[in-house]
Protein backbone atom coordinates (compact mmCIF):
# COMPACT_ATOMS: atom_id res chain seq x y z
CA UNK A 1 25.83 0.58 -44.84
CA UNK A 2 23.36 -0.83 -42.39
CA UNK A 3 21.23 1.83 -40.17
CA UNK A 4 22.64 2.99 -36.92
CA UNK A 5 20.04 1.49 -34.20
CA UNK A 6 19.31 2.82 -30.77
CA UNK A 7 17.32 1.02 -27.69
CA UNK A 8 14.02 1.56 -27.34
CA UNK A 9 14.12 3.48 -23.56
CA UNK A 10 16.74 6.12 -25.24
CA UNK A 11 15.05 7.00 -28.55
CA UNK A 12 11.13 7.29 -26.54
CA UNK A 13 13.78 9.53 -24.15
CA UNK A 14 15.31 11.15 -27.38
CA UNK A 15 11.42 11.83 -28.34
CA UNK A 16 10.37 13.60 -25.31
CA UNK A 17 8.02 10.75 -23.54
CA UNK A 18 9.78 10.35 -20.22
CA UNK A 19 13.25 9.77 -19.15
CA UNK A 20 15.20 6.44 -19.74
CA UNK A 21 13.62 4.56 -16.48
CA UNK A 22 10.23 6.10 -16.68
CA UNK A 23 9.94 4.99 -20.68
CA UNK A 24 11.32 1.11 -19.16
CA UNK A 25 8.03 1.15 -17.08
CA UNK A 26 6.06 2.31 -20.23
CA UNK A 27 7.57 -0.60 -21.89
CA UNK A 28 7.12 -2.94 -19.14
CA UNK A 29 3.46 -2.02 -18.70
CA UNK A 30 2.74 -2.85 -22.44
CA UNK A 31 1.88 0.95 -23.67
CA UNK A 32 4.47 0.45 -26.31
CA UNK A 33 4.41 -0.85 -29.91
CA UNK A 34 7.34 -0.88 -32.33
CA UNK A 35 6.25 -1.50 -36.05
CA UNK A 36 2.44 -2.32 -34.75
CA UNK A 37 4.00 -5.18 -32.28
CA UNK A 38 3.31 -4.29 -28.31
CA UNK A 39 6.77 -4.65 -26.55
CA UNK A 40 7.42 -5.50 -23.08
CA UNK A 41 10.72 -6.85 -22.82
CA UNK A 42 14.03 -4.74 -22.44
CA UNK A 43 16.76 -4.68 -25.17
CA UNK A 44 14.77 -3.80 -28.16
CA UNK A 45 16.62 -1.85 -30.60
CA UNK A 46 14.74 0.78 -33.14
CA UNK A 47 16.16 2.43 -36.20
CA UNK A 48 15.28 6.36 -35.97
CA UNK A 49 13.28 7.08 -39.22
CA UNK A 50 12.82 3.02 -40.05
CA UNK A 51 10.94 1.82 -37.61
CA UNK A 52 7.56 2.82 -36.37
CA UNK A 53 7.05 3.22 -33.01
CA UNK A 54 3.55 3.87 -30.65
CA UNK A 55 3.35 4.84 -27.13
CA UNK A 56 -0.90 4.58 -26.04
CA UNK A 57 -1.12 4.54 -29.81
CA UNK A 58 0.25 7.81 -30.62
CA UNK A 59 3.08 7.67 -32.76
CA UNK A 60 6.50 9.52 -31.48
CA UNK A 61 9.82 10.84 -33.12
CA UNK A 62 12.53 12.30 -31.84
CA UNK A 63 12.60 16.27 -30.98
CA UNK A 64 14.51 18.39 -33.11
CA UNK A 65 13.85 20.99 -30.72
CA UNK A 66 15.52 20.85 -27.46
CA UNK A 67 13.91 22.56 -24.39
CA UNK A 68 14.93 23.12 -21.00
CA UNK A 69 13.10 23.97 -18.11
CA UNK A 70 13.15 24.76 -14.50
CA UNK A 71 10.08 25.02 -12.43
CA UNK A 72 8.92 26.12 -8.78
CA UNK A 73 6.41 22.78 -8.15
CA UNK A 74 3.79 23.58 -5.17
CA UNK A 75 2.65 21.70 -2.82
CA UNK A 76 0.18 18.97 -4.21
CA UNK A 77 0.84 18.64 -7.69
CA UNK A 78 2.34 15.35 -9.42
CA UNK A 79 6.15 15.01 -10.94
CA UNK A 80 4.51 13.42 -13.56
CA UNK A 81 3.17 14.00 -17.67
CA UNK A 82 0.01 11.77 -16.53
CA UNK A 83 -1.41 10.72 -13.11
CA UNK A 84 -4.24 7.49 -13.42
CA UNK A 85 -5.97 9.34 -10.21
CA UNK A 86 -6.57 12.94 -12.41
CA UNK A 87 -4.75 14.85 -10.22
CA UNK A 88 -2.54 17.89 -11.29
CA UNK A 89 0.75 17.10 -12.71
CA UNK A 90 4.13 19.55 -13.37
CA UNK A 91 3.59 19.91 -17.43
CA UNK A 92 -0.45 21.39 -16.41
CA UNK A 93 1.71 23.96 -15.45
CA UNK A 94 3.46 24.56 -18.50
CA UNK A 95 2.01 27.25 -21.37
CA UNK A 96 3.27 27.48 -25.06
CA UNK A 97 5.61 24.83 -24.99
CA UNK A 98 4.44 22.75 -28.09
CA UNK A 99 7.16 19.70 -27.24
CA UNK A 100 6.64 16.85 -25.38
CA UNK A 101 8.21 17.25 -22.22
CA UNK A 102 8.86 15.52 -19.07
CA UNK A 103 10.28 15.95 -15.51
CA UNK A 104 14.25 15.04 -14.79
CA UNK A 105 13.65 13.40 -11.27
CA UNK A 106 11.02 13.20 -8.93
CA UNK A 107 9.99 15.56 -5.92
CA UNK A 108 6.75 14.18 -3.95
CA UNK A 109 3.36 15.37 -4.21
CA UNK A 110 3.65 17.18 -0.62
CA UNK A 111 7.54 18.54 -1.53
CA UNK A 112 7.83 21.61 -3.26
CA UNK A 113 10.77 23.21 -5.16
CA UNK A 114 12.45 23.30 -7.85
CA UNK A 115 11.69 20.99 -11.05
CA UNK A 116 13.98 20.35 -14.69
CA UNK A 117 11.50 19.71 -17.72
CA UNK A 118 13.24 19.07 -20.88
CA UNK A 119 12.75 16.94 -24.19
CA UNK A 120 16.77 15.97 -23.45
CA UNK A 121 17.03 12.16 -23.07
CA UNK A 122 20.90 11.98 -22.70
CA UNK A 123 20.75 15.38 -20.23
CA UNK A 124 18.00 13.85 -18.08
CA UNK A 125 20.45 10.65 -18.05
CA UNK A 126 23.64 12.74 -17.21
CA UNK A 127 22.04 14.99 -14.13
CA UNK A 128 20.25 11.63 -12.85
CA UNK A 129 22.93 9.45 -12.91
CA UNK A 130 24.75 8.37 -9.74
CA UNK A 131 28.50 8.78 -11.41
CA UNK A 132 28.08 12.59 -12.02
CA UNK A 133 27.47 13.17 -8.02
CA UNK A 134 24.87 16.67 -8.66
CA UNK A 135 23.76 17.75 -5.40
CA UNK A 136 20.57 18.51 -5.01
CA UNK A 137 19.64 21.06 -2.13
CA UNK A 138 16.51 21.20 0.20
CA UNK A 139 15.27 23.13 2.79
CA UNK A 140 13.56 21.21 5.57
CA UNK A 141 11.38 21.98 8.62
CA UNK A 142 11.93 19.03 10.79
CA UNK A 143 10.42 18.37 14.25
CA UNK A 144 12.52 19.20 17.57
CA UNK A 145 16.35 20.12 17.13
CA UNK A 146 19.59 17.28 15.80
CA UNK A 147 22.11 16.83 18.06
CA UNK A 148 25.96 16.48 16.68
CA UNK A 149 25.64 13.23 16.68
CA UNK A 150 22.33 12.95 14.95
CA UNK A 151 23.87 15.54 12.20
CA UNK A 152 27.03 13.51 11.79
CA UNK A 153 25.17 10.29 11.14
CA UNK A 154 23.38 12.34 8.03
CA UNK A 155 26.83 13.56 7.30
CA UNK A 156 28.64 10.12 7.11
CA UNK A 157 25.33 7.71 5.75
CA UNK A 158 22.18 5.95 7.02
CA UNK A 159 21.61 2.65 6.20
CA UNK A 160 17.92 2.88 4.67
CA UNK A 161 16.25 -0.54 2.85
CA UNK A 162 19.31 -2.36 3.26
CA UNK A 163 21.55 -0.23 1.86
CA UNK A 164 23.92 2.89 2.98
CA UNK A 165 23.06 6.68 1.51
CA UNK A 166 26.25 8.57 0.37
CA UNK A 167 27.27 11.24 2.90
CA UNK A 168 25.22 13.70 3.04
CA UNK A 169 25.97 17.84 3.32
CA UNK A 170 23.70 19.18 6.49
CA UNK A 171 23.45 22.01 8.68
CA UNK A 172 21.41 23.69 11.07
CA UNK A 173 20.24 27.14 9.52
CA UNK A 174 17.80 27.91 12.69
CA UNK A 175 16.04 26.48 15.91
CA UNK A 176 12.96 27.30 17.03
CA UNK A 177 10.92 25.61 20.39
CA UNK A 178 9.57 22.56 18.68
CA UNK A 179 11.28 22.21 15.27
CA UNK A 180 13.90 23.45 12.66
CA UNK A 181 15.38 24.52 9.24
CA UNK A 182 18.33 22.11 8.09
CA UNK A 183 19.86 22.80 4.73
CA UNK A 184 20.77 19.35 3.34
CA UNK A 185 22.38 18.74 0.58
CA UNK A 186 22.22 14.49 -1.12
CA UNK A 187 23.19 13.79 -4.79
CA UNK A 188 21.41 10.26 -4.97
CA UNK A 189 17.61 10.15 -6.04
CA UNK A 190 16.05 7.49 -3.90
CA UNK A 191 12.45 7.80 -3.42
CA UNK A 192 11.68 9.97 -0.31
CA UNK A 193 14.96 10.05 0.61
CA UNK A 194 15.15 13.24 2.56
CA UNK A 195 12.18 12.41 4.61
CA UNK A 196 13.53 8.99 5.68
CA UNK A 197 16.92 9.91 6.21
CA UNK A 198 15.62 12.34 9.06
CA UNK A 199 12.89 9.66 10.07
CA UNK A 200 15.85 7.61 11.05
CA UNK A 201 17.25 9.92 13.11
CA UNK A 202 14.08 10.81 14.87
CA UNK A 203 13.81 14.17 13.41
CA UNK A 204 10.47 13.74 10.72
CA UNK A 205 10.30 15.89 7.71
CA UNK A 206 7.47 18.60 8.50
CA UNK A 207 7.75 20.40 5.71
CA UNK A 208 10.42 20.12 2.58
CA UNK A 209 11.18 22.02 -0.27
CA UNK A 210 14.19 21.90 -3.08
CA UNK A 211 16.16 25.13 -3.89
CA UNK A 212 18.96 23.53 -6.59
CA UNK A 213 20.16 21.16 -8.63
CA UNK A 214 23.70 21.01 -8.98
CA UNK A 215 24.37 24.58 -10.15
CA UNK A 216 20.86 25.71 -11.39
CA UNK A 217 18.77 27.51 -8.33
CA UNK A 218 15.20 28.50 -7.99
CA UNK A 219 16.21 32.23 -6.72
CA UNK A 220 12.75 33.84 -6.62
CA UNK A 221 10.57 31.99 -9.16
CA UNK A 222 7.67 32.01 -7.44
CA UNK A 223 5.59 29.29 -6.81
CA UNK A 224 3.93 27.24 -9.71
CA UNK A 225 5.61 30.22 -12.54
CA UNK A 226 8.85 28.66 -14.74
CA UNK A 227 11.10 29.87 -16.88
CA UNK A 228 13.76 28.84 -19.71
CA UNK A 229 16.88 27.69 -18.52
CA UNK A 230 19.82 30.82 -19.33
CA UNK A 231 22.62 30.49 -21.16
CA UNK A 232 25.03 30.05 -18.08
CA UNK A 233 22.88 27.14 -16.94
CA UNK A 234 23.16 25.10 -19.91
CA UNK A 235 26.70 25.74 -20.33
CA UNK A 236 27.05 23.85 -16.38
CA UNK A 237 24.14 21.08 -17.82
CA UNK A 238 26.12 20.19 -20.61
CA UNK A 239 29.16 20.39 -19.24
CA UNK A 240 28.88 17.28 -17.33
């Protein structure tokens, strides 16, 4: 019987590196060997146990062990395992966790809120993929105060690089002189999305932080602390 092979992006996934797109850069970047060859196209298919495969030299398997995290990020540090400037990134923040973990999504260096860590592949896949439709939830502080009409525009989609955004959920939560809190609500993950959907209506992101994703909320974790994911939470993860 011949040995049941996987693609490359899904077992380095399946072994805790990064998620599926992040491990396609790794490849594309040529920080991956399989079987002592550096590989840099897409399509490669590995046998789990067979083949041998390197990421900067260090040799990976899958994790037996599956772990599932949520964190409160602050302000300044990187959604990432490794950042080429040295700055702080989400897993610094993470004590006695011996697997190799990595962040579902990204939130920006200057967004805070909540963060999923896990050693998942396929669960990073599921909650990141367009076709499940999990909302994520933010709280921002946007300059002056969105009409109806600017509101509705969020509401129905704004054309950004080309292309329309998926209606969005918003709401005003509370005005002040200059600025405001909107709760808004998006279940794509296009880079700085948020911030440029409320650029476009003239309304810039002062400050912006995430509370949830899909049903898993940050309650009071405070800032830079984590915690396992309960048992209700992976039910919903796992569910989908």
């Amino acid at each position: 019987m011949k040995d049941k092979g996987i693609r490359l992006q899904k077992f380095m996934a399946m072994s805790g590196v990064a998620s599926r797109r992040a491990s396609e850069d790794l490849i594309k970047e040529g920080k991956v060997q399989v079987n002592g060859r550096v590989v840099t196209e897409m399509g490669v298919i590995v046998v789990p146990g067979k083949d041998k495969v390197k990421v900067d030299g260090v040799n990976i398997r899958p994790e037996s062990n599956k772990v599932y995290i949520v964190l409160n990020k602050p302000v300044g540090i990187v959604t990432s395992v490794k950042d080429e400037k040295g700055r702080a990134v989400v897993t610094d923040l993470i004590e006695e966790v011996d697997e190799r973990i990595y962040p579902v999504g990204r939130l920006d260096a200057d967004t805070s809120g909540l963060i999923l860590l896990t050693n998942d592949g396929e669960l990073a896949y599921k909650l990141t993929h367009p076709s499940k439709m999990v909302y994520k939830r933010y709280i921002a502080i946007v300059e002056g105060v969105p009409n109806k009409g600017e509101l509705e525009r969020l509401r129905k989609g704004i054309r950004l690089e080309g292309r329309m955004t998926a209606p969005a959920k918003v709401k005003i939560l509370k005005n002040f002189d200059e600025d405001s809190i909107l709760d808004i609500q998006i279940h794509e993950g296009r880079n700085r999305q948020v911030k440029k959907m409320c650029e476009k209506i003239n309304h810039p992101v002062k400050k912006l932080k995430r509370i949830s994703f899909g049903e898993i909320e940050l309650g009071g974790l405070e800032p830079g602390n984590w915690r396992y994911l309960n048992d209700e939470e992976l039910d919903y993860i796992k569910s989908l």
